[in-house]
C-alpha atoms as a PDB file:
ATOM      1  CA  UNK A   1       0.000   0.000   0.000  1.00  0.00           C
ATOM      2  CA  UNK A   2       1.575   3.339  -1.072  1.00  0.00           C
ATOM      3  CA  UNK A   3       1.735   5.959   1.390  1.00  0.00           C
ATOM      4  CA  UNK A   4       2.421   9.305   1.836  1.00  0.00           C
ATOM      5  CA  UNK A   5       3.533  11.324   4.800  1.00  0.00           C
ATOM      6  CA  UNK A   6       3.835  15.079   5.386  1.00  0.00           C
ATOM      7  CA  UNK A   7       5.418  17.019   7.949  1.00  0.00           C
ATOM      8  CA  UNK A   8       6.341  20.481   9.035  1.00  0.00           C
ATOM      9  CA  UNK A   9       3.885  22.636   9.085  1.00  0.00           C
ATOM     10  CA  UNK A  10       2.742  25.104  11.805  1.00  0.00           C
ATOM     11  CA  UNK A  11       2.550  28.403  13.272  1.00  0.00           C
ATOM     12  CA  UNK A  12       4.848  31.164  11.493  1.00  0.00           C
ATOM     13  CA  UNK A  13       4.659  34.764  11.382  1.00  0.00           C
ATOM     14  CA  UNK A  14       4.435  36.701   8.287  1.00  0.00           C
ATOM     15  CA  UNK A  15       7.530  36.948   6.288  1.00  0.00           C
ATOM     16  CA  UNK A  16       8.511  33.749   8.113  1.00  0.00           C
ATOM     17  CA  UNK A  17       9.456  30.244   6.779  1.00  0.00           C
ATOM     18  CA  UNK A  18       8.844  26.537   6.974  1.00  0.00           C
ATOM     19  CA  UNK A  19      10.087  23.640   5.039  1.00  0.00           C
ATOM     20  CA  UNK A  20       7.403  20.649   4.177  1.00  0.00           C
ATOM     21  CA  UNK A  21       8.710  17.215   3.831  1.00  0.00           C
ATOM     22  CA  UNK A  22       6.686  14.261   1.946  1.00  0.00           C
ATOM     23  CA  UNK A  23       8.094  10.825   2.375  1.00  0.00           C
ATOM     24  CA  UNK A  24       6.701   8.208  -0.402  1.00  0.00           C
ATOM     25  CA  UNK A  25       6.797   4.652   0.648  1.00  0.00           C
ATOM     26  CA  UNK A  26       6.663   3.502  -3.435  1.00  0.00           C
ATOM     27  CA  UNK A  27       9.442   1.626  -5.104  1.00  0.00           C
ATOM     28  CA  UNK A  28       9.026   3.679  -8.496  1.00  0.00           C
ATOM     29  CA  UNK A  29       9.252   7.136  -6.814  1.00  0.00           C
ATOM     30  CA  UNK A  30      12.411   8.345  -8.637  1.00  0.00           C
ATOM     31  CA  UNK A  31       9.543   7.820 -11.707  1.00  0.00           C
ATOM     32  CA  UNK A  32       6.984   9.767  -9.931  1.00  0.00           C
ATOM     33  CA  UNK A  33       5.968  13.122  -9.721  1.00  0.00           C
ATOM     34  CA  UNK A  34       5.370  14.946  -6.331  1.00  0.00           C
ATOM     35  CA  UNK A  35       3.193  17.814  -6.083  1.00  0.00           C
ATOM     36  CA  UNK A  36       1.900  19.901  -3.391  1.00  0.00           C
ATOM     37  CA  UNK A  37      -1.399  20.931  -3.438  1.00  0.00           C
ATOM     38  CA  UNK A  38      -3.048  23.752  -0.347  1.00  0.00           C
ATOM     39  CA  UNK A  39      -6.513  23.906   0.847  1.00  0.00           C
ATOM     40  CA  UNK A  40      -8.128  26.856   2.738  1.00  0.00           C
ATOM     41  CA  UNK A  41     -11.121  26.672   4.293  1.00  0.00           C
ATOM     42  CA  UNK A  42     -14.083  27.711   1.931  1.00  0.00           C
ATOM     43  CA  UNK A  43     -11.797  26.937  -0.732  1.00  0.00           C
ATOM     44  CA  UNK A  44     -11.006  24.223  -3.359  1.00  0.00           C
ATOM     45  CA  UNK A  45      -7.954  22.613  -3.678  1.00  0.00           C
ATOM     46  CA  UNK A  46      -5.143  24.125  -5.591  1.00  0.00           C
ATOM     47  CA  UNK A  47      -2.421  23.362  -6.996  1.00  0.00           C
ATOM     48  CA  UNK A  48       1.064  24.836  -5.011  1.00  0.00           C
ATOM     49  CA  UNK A  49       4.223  23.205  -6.921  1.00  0.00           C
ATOM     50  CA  UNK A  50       5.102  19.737  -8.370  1.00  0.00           C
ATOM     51  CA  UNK A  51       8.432  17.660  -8.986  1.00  0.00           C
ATOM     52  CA  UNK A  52       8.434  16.008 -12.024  1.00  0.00           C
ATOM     53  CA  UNK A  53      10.915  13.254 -13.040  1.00  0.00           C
ATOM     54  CA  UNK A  54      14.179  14.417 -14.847  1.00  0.00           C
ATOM     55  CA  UNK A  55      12.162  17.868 -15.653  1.00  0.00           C
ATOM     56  CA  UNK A  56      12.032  20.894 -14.226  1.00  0.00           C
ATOM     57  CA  UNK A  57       9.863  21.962 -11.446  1.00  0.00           C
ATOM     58  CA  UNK A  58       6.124  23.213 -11.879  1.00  0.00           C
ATOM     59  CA  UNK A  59       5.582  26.139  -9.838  1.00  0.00           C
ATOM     60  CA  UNK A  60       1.891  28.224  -9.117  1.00  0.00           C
ATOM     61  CA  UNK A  61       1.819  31.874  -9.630  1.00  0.00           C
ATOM     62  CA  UNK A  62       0.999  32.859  -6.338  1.00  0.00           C
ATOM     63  CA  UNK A  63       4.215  31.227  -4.755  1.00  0.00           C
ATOM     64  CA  UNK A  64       6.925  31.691  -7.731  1.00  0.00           C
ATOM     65  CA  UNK A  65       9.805  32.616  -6.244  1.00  0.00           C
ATOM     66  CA  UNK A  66       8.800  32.471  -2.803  1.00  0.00           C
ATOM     67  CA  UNK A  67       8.997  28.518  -2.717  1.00  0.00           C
ATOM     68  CA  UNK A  68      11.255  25.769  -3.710  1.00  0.00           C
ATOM     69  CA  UNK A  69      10.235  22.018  -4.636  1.00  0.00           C
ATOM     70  CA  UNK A  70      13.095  19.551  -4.344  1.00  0.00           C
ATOM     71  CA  UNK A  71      13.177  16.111  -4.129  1.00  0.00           C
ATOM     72  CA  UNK A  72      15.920  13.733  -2.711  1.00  0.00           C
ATOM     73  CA  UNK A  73      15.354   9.891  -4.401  1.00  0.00           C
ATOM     74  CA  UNK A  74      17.298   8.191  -1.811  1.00  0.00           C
ATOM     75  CA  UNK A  75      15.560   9.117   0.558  1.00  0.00           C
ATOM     76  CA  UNK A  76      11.920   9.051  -1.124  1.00  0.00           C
ATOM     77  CA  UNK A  77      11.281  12.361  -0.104  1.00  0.00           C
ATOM     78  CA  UNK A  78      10.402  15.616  -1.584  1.00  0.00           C
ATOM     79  CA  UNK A  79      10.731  18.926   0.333  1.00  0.00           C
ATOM     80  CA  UNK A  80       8.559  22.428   0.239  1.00  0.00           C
ATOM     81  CA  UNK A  81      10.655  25.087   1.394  1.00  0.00           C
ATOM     82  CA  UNK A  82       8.446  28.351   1.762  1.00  0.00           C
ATOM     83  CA  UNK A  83      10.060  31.727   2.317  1.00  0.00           C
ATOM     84  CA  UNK A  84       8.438  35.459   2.527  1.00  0.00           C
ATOM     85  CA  UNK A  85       5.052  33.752   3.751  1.00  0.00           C
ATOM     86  CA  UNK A  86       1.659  35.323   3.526  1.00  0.00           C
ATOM     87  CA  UNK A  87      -1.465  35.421   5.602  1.00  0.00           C
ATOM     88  CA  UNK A  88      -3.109  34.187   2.169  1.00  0.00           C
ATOM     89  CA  UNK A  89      -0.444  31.144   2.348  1.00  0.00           C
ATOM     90  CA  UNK A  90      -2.230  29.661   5.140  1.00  0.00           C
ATOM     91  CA  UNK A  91      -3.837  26.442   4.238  1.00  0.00           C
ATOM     92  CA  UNK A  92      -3.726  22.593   4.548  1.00  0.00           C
ATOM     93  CA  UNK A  93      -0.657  21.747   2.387  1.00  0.00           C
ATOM     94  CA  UNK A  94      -1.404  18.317   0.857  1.00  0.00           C
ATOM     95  CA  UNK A  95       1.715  15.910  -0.981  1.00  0.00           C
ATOM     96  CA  UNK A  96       0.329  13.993  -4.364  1.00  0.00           C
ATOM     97  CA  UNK A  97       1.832  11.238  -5.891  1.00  0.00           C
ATOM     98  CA  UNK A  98       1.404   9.805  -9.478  1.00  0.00           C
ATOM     99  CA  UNK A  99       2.244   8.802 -12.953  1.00  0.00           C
ATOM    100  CA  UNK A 100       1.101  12.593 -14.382  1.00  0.00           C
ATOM    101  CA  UNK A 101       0.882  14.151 -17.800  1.00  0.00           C
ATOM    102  CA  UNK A 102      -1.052  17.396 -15.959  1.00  0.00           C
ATOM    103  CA  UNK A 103       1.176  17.658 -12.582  1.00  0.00           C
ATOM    104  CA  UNK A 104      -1.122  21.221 -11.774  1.00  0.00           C
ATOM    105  CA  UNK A 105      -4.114  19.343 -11.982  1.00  0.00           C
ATOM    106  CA  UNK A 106      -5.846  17.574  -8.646  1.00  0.00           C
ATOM    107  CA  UNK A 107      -7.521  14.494 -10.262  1.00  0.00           C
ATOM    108  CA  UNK A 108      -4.130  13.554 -12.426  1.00  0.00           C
ATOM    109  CA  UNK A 109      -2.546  12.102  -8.866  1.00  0.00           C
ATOM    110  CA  UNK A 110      -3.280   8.655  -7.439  1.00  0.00           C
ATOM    111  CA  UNK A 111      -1.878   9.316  -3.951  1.00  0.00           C
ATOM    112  CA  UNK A 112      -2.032  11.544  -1.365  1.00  0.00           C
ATOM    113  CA  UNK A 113      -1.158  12.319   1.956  1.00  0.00           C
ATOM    114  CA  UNK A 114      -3.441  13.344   4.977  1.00  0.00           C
ATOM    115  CA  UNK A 115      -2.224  16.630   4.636  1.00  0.00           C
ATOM    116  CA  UNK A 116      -0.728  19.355   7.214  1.00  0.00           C
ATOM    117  CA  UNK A 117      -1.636  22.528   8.803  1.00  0.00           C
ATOM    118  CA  UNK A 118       0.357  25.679   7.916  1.00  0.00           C
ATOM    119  CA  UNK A 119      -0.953  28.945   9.542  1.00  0.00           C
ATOM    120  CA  UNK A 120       0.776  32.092   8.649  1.00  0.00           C
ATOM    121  CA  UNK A 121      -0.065  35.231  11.537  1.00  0.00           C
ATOM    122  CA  UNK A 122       0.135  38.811  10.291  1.00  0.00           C
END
């Protein structure tokens, strides 16, 4: 059974930072794209960022520049580091896993994680 796991989030101030981690228990994961996906309340899920298999990165609008997708294959893990934070940046961030042709879209992924709570203060 594939399974996902994030971790970091929390409590930051404004202009603060947190790094995510997403560790993928699936044997094909250097194969596999990542993304990260963030839910506020009242809101539908978007898309955040996504690692994609010997490409470059997918990154939303809203957090170019402000946040960096990695991922580390030996480790099964990809990372979310978020800098310069927003009040609008607060959210449930949720990991995705998948075989994807459309990494920004929700319903391409197969996997996901349970999700974790990032709350950013002003």
């Amino acid at each position: 059974q594939v399974q996902l796991t994030e971790s970091g989030g929390g409590l930051v101030q404004a202009g603060g930072s947190l790094r995510l981690s997403c560790a993928v228990s699936l044997r094909t994961f250097s194969f596999t794209t990542v993304g990260w996906f963030r839910q506020a309340p009242g809101k539908e899920r978007e898309f955040v960022a996504a690692a994609i298999p010997f490409s470059t990165p997918g990154y939303a609008d809203s957090v170019k520049g402000r946040f960096t997708i990695s991922r580390d294959n030996g480790k099964n893990t990809v990372y979310l580091q978020m800098s310069s934070l927003k009040s609008e940046d607060t959210a449930i961030y949720f990991c995705a896993a998948g075989r994807v042709s459309r990494p920004f879209e929700v319903g391409e992924y197969d996997y996901w994680g349970q999700g974790t709570q990032v709350t950013v203060s002003s």
